[in-house]
Protein backbone atom coordinates (compact mmCIF):
# COMPACT_ATOMS: atom_id res chain seq x y z
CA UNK A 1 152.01 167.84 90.92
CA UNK A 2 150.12 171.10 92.30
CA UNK A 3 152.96 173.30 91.23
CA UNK A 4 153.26 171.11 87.42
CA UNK A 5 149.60 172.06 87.40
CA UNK A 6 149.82 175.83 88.38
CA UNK A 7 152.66 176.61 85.89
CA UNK A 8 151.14 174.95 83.05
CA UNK A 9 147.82 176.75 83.73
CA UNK A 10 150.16 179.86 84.29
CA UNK A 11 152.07 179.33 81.08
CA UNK A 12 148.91 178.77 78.80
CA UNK A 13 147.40 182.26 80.09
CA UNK A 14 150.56 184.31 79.28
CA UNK A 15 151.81 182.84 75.71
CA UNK A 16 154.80 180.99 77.60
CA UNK A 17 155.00 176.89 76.73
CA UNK A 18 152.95 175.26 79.05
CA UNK A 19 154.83 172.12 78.84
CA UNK A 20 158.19 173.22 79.33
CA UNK A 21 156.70 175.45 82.38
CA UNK A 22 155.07 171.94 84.01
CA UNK A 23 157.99 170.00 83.46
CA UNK A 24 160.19 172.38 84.75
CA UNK A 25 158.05 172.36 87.98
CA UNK A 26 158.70 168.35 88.11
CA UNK A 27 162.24 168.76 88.03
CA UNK A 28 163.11 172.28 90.08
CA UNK A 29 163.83 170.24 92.78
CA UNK A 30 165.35 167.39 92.20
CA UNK A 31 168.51 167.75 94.21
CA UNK A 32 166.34 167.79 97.48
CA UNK A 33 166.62 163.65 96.80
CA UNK A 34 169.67 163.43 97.44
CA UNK A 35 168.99 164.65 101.18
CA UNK A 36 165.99 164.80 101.56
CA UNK A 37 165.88 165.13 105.52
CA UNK A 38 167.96 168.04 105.37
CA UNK A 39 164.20 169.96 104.64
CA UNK A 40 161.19 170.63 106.79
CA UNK A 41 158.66 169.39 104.41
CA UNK A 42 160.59 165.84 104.70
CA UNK A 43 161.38 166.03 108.52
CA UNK A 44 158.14 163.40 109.53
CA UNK A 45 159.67 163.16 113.01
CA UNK A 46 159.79 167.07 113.75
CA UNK A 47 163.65 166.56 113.97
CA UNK A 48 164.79 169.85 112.21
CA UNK A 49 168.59 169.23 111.41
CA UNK A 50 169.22 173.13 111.89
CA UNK A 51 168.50 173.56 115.12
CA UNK A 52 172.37 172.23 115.82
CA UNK A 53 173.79 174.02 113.17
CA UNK A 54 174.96 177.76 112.64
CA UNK A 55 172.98 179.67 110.15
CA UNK A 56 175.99 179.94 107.80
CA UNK A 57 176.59 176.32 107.92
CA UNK A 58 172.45 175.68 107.34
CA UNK A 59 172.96 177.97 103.90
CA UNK A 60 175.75 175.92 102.49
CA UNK A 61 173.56 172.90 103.18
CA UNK A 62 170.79 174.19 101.68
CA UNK A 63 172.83 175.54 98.43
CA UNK A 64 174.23 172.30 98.18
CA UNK A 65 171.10 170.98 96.78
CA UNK A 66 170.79 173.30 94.02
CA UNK A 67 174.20 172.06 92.74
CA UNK A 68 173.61 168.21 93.30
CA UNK A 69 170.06 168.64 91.50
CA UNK A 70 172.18 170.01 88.31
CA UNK A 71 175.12 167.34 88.47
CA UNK A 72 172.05 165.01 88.65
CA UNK A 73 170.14 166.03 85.97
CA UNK A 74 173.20 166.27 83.80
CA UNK A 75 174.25 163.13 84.58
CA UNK A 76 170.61 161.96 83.24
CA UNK A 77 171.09 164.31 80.01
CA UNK A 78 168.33 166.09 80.59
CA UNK A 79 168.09 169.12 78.25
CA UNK A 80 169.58 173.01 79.51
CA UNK A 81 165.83 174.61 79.40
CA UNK A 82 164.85 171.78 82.06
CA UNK A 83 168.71 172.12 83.87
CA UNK A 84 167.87 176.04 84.01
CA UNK A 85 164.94 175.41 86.28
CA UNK A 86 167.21 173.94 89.28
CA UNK A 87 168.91 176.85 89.80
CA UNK A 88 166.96 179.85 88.57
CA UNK A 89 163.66 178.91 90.53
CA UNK A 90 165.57 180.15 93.65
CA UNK A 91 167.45 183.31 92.10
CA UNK A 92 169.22 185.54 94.02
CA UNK A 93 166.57 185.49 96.70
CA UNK A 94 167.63 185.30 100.37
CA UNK A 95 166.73 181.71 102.74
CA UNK A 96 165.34 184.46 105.54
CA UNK A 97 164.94 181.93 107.52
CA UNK A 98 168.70 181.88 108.41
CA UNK A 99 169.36 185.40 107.30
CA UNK A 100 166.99 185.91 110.67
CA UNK A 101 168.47 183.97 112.53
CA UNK A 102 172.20 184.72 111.74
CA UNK A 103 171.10 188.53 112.55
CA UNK A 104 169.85 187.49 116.10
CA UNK A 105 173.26 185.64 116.80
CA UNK A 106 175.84 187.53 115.34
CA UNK A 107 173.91 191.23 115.46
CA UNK A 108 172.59 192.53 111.57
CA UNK A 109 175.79 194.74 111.59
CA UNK A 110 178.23 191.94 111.59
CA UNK A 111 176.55 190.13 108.78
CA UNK A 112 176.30 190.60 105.21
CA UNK A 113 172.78 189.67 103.59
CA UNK A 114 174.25 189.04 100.62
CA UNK A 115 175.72 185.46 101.87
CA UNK A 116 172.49 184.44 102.55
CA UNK A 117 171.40 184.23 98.94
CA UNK A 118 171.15 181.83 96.41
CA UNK A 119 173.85 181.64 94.27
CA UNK A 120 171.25 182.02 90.82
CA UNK A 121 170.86 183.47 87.71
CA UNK A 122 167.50 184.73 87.77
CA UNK A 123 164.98 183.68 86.47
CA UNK A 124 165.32 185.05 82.40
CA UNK A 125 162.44 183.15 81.00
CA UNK A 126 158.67 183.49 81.25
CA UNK A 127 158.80 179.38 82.29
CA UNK A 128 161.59 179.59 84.88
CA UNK A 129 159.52 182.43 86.17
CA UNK A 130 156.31 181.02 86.58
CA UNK A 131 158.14 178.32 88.62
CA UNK A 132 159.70 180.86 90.45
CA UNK A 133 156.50 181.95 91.47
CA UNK A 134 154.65 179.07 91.63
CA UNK A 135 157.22 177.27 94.49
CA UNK A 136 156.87 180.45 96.57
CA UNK A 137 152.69 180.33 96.78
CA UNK A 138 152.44 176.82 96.73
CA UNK A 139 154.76 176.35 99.73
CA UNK A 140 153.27 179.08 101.73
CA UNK A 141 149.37 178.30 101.18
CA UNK A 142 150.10 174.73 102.03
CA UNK A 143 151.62 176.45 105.68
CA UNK A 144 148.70 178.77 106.60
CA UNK A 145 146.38 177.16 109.54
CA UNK A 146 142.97 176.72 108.57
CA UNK A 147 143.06 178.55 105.19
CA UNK A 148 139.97 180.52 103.34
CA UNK A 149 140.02 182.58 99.90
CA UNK A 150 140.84 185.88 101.47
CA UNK A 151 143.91 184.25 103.67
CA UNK A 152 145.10 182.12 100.58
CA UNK A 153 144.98 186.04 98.21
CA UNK A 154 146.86 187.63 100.63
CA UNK A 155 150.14 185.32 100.32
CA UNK A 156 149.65 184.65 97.16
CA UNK A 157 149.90 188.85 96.95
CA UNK A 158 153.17 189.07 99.30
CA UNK A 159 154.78 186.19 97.44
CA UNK A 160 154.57 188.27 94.30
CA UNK A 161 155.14 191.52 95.95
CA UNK A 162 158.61 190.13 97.57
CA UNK A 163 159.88 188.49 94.31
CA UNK A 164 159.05 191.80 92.38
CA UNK A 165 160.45 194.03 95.29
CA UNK A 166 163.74 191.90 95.60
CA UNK A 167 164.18 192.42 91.78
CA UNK A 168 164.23 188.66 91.13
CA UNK A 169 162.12 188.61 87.83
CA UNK A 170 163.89 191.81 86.33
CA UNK A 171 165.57 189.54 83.92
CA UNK A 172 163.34 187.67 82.74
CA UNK A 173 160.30 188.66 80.05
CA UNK A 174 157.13 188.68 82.72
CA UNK A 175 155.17 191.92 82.29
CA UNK A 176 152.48 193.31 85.11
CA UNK A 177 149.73 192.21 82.69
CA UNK A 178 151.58 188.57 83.01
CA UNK A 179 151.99 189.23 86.88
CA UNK A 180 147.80 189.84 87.36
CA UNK A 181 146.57 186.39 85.09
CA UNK A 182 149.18 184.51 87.22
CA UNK A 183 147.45 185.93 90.46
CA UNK A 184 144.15 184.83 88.96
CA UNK A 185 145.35 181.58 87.83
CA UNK A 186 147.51 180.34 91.30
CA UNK A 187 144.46 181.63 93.31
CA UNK A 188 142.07 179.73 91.70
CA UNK A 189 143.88 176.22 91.13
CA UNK A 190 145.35 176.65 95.07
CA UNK A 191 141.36 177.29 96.04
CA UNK A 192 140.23 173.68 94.15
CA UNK A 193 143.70 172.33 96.02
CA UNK A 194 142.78 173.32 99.74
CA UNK A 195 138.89 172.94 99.17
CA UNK A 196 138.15 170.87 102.12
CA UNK A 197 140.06 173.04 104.58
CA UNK A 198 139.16 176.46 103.47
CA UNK A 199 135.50 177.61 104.98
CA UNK A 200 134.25 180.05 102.95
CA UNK A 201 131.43 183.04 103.43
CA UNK A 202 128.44 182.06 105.56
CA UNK A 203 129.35 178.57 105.47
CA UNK A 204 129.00 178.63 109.27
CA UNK A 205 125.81 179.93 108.93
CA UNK A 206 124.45 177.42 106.47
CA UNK A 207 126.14 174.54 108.69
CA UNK A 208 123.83 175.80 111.19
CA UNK A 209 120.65 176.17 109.25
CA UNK A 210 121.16 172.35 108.12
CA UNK A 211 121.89 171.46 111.84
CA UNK A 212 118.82 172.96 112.78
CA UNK A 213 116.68 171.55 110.14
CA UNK A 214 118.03 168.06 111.11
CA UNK A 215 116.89 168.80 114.69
């Protein structure tokens, strides 16, 4: 619902279709249902099913779900611009996670980086972009201990900065002017998400100053 909310914000700003963008979010990853334990977010019992498997095996896994989420929204006849969201939210980017690993196993010579990616395409669309984007901030501000504005800016900035730097959005229609009011509008929607958890300036200092009045 967050990320529905942050591309359709997103969209609106930038002269993309909002609705598309937020329904695309609902649907990017659909194929996780199919096995859903296979992924941290749905591992309650701290029971990571990678830990027993080799990084190479982990990848397949994981690509697997981009394929089932397509058969599965095919099979429901939902329309291409929503199927195109499945796979093109991931790209060509690299699972690091396993990439790093595989590298302190095998040695970074003996590896090639390039089957660590996602299959893709890119992103091509301003929609499929904004998800993109969106599922890359969203994940990592919900991750950060104890989160305030300046912590939450600074992913937000390294998510963009890695999906621009890795070439994943060089296909699709995103400009830098679109890149900034996307900044502006995840930073401000994952602020109002994290609210209670994020302390901001002198708040300390006022918690204080009503502590001591109450004394």
């Amino acid at each position: 619902m967050t990320m529905g909310t942050m591309a359709e914000a997103a969209a609106e700003k930038i002269g993309a279709n909002p609705l598309l963008a937020r329904i695309g979010a609902y649907y990017h990853d659909v194929g996780k249902t199919i096995s859903p334990q296979n992924f941290v977010e749905n591992q309650l019992n701290n029971q990571n099913v990678h830990e027993n498997l080799k990084p190479e095996e982990s990848v397949s896994m994981i690509v697997q779900h981009v394929n089932e989420g397509i058969a599965l929204a095919k099979e429901h006849s939902l329309p291409q611009e929503i199927v195109d969201f499945i796979p093109m939210h991931h790209g060509r980017m690299v699972m690091s996670y396993f990439y790093d690993r595989a590298k302190k196993i095998y040695g970074e010579e003996k590896i090639n980086i390039d089957d660590f990616r996602y299959p893709g395409p890119k992103p091509n669309t301003k929609e499929t972009a904004i998800v993109m984007l969106a599922d890359g901030c969203e994940s990592a501000v919900r991750s950060i201990e104890n989160p305030d504005p300046f912590k939450v800016e600074n992913v937000i900035d390294s998510i963009f900065k890695s999906r621009i730097d890795d070439r994943q959005l060089e296909e699709s229609p995103v400009n830098f002017k679109d890149i900034k009011i996307m900044k502006e509008e995840f930073l401000n929607i994952l602020l109002g998400q994290h609210h209670k958890r994020i302390k901001y300036p002198k708040q300390e200092e006022a918690e204080k100053g009503i502590q001591a009045e109450n004394n």
